[in-house]
Protein backbone atom coordinates (compact mmCIF):
# COMPACT_ATOMS: atom_id res chain seq x y z
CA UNK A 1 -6.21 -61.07 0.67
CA UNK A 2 -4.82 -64.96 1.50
CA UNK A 3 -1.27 -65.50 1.42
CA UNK A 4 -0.70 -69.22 1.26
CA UNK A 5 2.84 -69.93 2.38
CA UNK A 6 5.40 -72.29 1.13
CA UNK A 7 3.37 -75.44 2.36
CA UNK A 8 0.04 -74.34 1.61
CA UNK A 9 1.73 -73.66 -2.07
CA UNK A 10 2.68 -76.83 -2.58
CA UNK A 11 -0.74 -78.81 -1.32
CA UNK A 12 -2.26 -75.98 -4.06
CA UNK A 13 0.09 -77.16 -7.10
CA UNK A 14 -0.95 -80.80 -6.12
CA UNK A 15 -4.72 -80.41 -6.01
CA UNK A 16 -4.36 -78.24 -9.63
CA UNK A 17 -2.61 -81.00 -11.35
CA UNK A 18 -5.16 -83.89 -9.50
CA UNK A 19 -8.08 -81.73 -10.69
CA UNK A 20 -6.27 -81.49 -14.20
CA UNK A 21 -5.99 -85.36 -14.39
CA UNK A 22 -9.38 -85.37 -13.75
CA UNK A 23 -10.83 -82.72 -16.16
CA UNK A 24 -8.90 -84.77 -18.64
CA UNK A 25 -10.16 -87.62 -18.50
CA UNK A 26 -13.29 -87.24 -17.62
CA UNK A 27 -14.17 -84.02 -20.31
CA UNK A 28 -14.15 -85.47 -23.82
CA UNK A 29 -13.41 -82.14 -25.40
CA UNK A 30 -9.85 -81.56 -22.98
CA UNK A 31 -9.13 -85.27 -24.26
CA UNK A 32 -9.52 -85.28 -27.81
CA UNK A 33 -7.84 -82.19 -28.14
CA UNK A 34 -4.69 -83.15 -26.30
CA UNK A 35 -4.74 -80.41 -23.57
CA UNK A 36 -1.50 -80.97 -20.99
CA UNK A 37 -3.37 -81.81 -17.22
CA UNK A 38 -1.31 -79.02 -15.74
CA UNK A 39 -2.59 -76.57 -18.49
CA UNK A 40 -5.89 -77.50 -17.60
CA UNK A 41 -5.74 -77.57 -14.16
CA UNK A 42 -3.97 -74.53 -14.11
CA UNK A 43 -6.09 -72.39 -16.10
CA UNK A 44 -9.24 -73.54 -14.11
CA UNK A 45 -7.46 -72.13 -10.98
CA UNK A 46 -6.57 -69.06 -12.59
CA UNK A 47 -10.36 -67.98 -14.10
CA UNK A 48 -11.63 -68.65 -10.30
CA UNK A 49 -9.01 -66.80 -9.15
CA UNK A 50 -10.05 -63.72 -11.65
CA UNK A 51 -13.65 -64.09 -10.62
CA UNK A 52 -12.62 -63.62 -6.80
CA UNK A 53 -10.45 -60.68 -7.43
CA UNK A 54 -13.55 -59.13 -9.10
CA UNK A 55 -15.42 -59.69 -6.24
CA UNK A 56 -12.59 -58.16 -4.06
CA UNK A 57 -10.81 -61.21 -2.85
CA UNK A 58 -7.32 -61.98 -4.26
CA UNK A 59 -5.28 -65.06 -3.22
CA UNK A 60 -1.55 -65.39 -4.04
CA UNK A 61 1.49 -68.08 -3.85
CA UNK A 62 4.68 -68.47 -2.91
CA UNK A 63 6.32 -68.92 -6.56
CA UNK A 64 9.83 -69.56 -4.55
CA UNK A 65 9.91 -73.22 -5.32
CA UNK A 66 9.15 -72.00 -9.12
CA UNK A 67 12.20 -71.52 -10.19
CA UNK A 68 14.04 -74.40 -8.44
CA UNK A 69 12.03 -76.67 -10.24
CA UNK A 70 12.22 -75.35 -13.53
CA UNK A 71 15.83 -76.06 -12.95
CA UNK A 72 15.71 -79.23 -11.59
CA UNK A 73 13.75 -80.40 -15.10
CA UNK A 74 16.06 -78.97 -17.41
CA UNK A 75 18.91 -81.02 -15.29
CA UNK A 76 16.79 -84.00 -16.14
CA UNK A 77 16.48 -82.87 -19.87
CA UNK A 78 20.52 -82.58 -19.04
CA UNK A 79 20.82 -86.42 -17.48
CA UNK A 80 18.80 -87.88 -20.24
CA UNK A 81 20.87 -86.69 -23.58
CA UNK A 82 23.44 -89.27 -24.34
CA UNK A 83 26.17 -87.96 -27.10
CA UNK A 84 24.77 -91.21 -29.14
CA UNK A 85 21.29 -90.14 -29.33
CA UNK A 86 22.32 -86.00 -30.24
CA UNK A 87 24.44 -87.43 -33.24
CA UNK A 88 21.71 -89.28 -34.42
CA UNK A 89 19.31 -86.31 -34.28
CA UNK A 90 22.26 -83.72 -35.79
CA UNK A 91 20.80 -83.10 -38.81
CA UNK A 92 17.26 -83.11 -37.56
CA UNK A 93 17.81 -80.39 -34.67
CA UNK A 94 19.50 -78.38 -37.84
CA UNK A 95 16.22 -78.17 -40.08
CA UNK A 96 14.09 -77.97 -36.76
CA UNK A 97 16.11 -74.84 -35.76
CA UNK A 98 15.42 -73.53 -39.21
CA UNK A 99 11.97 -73.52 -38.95
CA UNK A 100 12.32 -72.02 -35.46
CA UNK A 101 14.55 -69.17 -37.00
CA UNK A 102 11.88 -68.78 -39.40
CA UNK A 103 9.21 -68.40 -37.01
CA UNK A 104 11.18 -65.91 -35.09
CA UNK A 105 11.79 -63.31 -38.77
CA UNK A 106 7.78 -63.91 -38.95
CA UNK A 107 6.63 -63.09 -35.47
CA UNK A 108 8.61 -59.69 -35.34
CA UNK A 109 7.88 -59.31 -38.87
CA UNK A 110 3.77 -59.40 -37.99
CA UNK A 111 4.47 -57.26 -35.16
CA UNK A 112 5.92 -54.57 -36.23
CA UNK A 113 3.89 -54.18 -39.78
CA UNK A 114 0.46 -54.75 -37.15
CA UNK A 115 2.06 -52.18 -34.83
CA UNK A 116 2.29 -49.70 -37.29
CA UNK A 117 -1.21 -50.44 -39.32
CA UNK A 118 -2.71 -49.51 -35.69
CA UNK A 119 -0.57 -46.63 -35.21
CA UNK A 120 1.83 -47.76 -32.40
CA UNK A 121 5.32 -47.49 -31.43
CA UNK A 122 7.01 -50.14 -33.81
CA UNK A 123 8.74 -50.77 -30.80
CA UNK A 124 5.71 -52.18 -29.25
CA UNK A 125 5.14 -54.29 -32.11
CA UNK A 126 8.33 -56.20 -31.88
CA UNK A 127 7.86 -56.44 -28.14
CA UNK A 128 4.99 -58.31 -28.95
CA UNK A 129 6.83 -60.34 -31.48
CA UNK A 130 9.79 -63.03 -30.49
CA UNK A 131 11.06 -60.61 -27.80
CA UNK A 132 8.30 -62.11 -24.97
CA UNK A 133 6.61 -64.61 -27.35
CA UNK A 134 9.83 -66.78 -27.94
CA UNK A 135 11.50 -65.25 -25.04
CA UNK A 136 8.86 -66.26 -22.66
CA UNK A 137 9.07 -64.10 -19.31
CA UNK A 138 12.77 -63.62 -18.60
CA UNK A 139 13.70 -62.13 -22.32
CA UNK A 140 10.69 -60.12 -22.36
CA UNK A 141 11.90 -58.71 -18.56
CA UNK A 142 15.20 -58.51 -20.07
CA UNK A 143 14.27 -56.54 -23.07
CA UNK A 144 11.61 -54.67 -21.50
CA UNK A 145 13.92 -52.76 -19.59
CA UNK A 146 16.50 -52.17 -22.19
CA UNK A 147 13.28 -50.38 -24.24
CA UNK A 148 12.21 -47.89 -21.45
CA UNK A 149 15.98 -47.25 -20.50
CA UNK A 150 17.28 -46.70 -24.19
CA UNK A 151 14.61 -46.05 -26.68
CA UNK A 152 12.32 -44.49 -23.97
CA UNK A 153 9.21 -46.99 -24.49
CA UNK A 154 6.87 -46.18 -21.50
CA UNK A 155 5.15 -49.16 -19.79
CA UNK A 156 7.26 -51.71 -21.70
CA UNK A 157 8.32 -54.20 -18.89
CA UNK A 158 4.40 -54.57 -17.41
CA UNK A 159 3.61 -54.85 -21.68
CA UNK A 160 6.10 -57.60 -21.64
CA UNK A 161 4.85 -59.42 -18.27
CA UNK A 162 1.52 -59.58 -20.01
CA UNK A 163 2.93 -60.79 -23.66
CA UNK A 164 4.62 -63.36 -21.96
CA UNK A 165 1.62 -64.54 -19.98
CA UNK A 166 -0.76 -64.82 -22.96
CA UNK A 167 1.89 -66.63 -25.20
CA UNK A 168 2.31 -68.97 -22.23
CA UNK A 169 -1.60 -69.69 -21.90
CA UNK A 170 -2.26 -69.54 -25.77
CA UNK A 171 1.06 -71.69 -26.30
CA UNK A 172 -0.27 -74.72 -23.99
CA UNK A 173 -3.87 -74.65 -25.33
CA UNK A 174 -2.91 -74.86 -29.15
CA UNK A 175 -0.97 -77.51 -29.32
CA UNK A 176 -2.89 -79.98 -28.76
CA UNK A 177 -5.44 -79.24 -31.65
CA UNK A 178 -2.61 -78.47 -33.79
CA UNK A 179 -0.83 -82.18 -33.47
CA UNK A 180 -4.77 -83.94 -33.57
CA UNK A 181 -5.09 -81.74 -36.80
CA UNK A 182 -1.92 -83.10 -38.22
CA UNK A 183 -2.30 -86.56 -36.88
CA UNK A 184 -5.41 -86.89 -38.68
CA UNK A 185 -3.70 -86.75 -42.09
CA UNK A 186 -1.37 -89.78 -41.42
CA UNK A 187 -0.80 -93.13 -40.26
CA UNK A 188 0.68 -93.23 -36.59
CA UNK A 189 2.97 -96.46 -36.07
CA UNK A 190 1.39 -99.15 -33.32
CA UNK A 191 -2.30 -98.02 -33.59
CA UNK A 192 -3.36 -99.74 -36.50
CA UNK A 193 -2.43 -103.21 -34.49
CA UNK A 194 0.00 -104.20 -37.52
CA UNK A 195 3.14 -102.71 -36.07
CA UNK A 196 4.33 -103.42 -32.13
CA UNK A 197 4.95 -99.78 -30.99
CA UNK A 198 8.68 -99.23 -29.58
CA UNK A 199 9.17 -98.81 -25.73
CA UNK A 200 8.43 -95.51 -24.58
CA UNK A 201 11.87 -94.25 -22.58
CA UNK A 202 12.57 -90.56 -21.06
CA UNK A 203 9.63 -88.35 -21.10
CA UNK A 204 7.76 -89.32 -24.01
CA UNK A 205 4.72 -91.07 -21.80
CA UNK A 206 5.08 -89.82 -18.05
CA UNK A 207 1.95 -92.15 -16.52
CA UNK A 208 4.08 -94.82 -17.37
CA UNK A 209 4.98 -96.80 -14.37
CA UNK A 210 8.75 -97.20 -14.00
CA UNK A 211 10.41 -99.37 -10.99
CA UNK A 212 12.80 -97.35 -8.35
CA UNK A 213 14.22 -97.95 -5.27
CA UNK A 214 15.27 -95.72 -2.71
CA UNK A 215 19.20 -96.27 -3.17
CA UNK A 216 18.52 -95.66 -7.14
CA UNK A 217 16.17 -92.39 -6.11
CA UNK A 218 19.38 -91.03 -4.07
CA UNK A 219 22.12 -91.67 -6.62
CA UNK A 220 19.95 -90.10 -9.05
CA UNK A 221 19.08 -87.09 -6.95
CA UNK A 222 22.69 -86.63 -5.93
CA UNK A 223 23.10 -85.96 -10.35
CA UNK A 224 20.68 -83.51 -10.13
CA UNK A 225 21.50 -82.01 -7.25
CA UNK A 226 25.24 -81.30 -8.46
CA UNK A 227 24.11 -80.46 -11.77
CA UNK A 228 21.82 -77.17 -10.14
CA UNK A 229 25.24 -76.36 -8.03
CA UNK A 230 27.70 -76.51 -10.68
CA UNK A 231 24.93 -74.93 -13.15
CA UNK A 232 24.26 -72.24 -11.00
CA UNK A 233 28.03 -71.69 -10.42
CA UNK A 234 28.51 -71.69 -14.15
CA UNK A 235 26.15 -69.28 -14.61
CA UNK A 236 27.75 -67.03 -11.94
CA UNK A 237 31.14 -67.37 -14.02
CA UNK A 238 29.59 -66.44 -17.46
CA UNK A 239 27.86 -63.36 -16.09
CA UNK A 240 28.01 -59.68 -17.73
CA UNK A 241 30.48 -61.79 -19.54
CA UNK A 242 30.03 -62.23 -23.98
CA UNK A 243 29.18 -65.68 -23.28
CA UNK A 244 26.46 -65.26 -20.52
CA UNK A 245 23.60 -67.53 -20.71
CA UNK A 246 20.08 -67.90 -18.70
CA UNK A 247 20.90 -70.59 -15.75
CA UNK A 248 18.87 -73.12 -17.09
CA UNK A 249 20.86 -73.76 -20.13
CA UNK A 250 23.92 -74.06 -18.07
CA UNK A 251 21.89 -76.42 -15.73
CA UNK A 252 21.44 -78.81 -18.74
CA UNK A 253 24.82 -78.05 -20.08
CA UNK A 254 26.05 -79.28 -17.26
CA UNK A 255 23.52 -82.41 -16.59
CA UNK A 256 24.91 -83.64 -20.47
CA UNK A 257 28.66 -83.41 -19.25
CA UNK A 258 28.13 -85.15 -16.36
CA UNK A 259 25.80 -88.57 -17.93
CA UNK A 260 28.02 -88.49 -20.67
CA UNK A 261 31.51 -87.90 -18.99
CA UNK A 262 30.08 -90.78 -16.22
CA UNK A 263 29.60 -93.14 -18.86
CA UNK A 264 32.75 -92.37 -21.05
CA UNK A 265 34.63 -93.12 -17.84
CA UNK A 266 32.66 -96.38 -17.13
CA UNK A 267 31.69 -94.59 -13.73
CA UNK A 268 27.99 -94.56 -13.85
CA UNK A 269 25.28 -95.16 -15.97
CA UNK A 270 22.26 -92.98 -15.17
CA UNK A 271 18.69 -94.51 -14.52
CA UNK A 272 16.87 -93.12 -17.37
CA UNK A 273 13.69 -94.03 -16.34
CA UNK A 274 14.05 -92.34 -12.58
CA UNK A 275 15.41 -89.27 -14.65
CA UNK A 276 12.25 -88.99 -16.44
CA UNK A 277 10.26 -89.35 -13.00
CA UNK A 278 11.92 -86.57 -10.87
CA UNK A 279 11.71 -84.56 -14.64
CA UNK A 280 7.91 -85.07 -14.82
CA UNK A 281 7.14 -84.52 -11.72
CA UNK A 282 8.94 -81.41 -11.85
CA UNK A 283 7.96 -80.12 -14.53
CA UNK A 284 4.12 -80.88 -13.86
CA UNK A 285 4.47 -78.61 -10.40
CA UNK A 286 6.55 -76.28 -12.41
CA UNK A 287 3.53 -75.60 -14.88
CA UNK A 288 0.79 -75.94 -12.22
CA UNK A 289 2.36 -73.26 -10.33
CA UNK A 290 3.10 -70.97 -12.98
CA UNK A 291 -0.82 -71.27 -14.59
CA UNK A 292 -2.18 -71.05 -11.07
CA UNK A 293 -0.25 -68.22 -10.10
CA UNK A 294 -1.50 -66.33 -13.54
CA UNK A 295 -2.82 -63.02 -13.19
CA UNK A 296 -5.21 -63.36 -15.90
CA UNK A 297 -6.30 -59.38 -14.78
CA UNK A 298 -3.15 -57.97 -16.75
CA UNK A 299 -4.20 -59.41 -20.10
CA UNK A 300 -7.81 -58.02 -19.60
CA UNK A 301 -5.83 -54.39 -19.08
CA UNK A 302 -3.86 -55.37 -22.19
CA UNK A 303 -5.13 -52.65 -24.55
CA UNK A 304 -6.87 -53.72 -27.90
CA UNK A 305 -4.93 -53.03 -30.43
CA UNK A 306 -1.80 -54.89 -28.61
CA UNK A 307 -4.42 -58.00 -27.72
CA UNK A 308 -5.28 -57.83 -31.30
CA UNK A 309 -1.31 -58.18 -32.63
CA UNK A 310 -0.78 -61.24 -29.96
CA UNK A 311 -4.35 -63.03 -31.54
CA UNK A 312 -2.53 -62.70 -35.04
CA UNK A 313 0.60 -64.18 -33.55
CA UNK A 314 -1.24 -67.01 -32.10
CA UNK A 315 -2.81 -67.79 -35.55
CA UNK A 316 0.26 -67.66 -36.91
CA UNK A 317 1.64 -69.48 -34.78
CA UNK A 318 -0.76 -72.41 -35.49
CA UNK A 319 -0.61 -71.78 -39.16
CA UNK A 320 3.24 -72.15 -39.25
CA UNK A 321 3.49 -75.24 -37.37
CA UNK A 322 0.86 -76.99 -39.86
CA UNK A 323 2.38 -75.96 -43.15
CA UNK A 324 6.13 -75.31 -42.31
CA UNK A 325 7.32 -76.88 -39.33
CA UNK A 326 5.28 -80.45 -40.19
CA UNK A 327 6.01 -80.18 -43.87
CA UNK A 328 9.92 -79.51 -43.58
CA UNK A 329 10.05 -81.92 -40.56
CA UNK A 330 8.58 -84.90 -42.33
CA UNK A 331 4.86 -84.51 -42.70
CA UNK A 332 5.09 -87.80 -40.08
CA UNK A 333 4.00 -89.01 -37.02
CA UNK A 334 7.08 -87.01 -35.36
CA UNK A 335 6.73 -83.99 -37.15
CA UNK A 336 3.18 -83.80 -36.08
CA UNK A 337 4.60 -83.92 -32.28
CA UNK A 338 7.39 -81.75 -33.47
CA UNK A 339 4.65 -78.95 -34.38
CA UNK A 340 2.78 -79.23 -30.79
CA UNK A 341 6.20 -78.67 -29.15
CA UNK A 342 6.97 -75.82 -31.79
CA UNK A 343 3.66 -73.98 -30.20
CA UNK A 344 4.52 -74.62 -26.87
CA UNK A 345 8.03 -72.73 -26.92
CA UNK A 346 6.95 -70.22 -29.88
CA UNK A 347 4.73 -68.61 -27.96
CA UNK A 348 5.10 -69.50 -24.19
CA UNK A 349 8.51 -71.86 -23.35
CA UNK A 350 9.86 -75.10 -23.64
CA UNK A 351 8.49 -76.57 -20.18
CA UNK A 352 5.20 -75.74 -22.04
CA UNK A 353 6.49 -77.22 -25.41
CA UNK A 354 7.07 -80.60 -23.35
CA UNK A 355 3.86 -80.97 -21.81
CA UNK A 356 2.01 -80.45 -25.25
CA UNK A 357 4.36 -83.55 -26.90
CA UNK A 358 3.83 -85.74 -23.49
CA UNK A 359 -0.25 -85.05 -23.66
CA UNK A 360 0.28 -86.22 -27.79
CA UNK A 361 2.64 -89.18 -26.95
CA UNK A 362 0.80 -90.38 -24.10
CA UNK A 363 -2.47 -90.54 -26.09
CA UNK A 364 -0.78 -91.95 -29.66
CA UNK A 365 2.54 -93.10 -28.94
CA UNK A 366 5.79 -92.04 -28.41
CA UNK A 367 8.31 -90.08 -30.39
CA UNK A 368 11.40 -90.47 -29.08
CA UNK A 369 13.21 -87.73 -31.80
CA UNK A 370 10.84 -85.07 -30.85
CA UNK A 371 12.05 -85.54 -27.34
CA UNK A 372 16.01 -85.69 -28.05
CA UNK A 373 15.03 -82.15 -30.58
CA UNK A 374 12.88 -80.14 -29.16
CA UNK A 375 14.71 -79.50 -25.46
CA UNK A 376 18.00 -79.27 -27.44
CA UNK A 377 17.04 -76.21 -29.39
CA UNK A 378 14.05 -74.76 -27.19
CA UNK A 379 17.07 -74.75 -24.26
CA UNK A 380 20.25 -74.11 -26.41
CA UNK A 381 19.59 -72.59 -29.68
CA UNK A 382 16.95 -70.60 -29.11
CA UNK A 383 17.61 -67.59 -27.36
CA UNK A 384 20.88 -67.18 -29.02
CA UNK A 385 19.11 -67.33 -32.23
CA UNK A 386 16.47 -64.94 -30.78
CA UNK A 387 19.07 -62.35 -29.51
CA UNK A 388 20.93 -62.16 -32.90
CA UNK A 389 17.27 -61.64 -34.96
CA UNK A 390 16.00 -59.02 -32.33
CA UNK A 391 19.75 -56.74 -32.76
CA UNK A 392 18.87 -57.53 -36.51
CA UNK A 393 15.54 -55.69 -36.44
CA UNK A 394 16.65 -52.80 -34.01
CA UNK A 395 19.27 -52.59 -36.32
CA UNK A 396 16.62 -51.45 -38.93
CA UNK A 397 16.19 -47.48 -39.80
CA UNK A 398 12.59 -47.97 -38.45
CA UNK A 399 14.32 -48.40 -35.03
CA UNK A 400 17.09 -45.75 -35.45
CA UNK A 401 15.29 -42.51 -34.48
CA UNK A 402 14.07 -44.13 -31.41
């Protein structure tokens, strides 16, 4: 077995996402079908990884930088929402969070009637449903252990690990296809040459080469730097409390107070543009340490029937964002970028949902409403929404002799 350190680690996340950039652009099939770089990268890693366990060798990562900078990008999500731009998109996150409510009554809805068609523990069925799907990795943990400790569901927290990691793989690769899809059915603003495109700003096009200087580069990591501390202390405040949320959305709770209360005060404006730098560049080593680090091995132990309920979700996943979330979003340019997000965080999580709208904006243009919407609600709304439709279905007589 190898054991790469903290160092070693990191020089692995940076060769994934170089050898991403490079499958990208240089295999026609990756590019057409808008496939994120770390997504690819990562997933290469991971299938030579399975190959070499096979053959007796296993190699593993530190994942301790992992959560640190899934933090520090959801500070920069934070440090880029001005209270301007969220009234503007008011009404917008409300029908967006409608079709993500939807989605959620559909997943556990398919996997509990597929759970019992196959004979299964319904229970297993709506673990496979919004629970680690929607959830991602930290509900389904969550969960996991509240269905072995209560209802008495055996193997339910290394069933969830495995949900989770499928939805996350499945959630970065369909995307893509599912915005080109869409994309082909309309007219995209700037690429006809009749219309000047609008500036890019925040994350909608991360190769875009922004000017910083070192003084800027401090002052901006300072902002992020308090918002982790004072998230992370918030989070310590709300916890085992009736208002406890996962520390990232208090890391981006508090990144919004502070840009907005620095400007109300006429203390500081942030440096959008360095924001979106130290976001993407967290959020690409974020993803190319979380794909590399896969163990693809647990979804090949995943037994059929439960690898047959996640390949309906998927589906339906895809189907969904084509012919609800695009229609009731606009059937436009943004609601096809809208829809690639919507796969990203209904089956794996909103890091993922990001890097599927940047590898569709960077190719067709930006889309600046599907980047004020989607973190909003794939950060705030949705696991609050997803707690109160879980309770709903346990609440069911199906659920009440377990």
């Amino acid at each position: 077995m190898i054991q790469l350190d903290f160092y070693g680690t990191l020089v692995a996340a940076s060769l994934v996402l170089l050898l991403g950039r490079g499958l990208v652009t240089r295999v026609g099939f990756l590019r057409a079908y808008n496939i994120p770089e770390p997504v690819a990268g990562g997933l290469l890693v991971a299938l030579v990884l399975l190959i070499l366990r096979l053959l007796d060798m296993e190699v593993r990562f530190d994942t301790s930088l992992q959560t640190p900078l899934m933090l520090t990008f959801f500070a920069t999500i934070g440090l880029s929402a001005d209270f301007a731009s969220l009234k503007k998109g008011g009404r917008v996150v409300g029908i967006f969070l409608l079709a993500v409510t939807g989605l959620l009554v559909v997943q556990n809805a398919m996997g509990i009637g597929l759970a019992t068609a196959l004979g299964l523990d319904p229970l297993m069925g709506l673990l496979t449903g919004s629970v680690t799907l929607a959830g991602g990795h930290g509900t389904g943990a969550a969960w996991g252990a509240t269905f072995s400790e209560k209802y008495g569901l055996a193997s339910a927290s290394e069933l969830a690990m495995a949900s989770a990691t499928f939805g996350l793989v499945l959630g970065g690769l369909i995307g893509g296809p599912v915005a080109r899809l869409l994309i082909k059915r309309i007219h995209v603003p700037g690429c006809n040459g009749q219309e000047k495109p609008r500036v890019p700003k925040g994350f909608e096009q991360p190769n875009k080469e922004r000017s910083i200087t070192p003084f800027s580069f401090i002052e901006t990591l300072a902002l992020i730097a308090v918002s982790l501390l004072a998230g992370n202390l918030l989070n310590g405040m709300l916890r085992e409390t009736a208002f406890e949320l996962p520390t990232f959305v208090c890391v981006l709770f508090v990144g919004v107070i502070l840009r907005n209360g620095l400007s109300a005060f006429g203390l500081y404006q942030v440096f959008e543009r360095e924001v979106s730098v130290l976001g993407n560049v967290s959020l690409s080593l974020f993803l190319a340490i979380a794909l590399m680090s896969l163990k693809l091995w647990d979804l090949a132990a995943l037994a059929l029937p439960i690898f047959i309920i996640l390949a309906a979700q998927t589906l339906v996943m895809a189907l969904f964002a084509i012919f609800v979330t695009f229609r009731i979003m606009g059937s436009n340019y943004d609601a096809a970028v809208l829809a690639a997000g919507h796969c990203g965080f209904g089956l794996g999580a909103t890091p993922t949902a990001i890097a599927n709208m940047q590898a569709v904006t960077q190719r067709y243009g930006p889309s600046q409403i599907a980047f004020l919407v989607v973190p909003m609600v794939g950060a705030f709304f949705i696991d609050i929404v997803n707690v109160i439709v879980i309770k709903l279905y346990l609440a069911m007589p199906l659920f009440g002799a377990a």
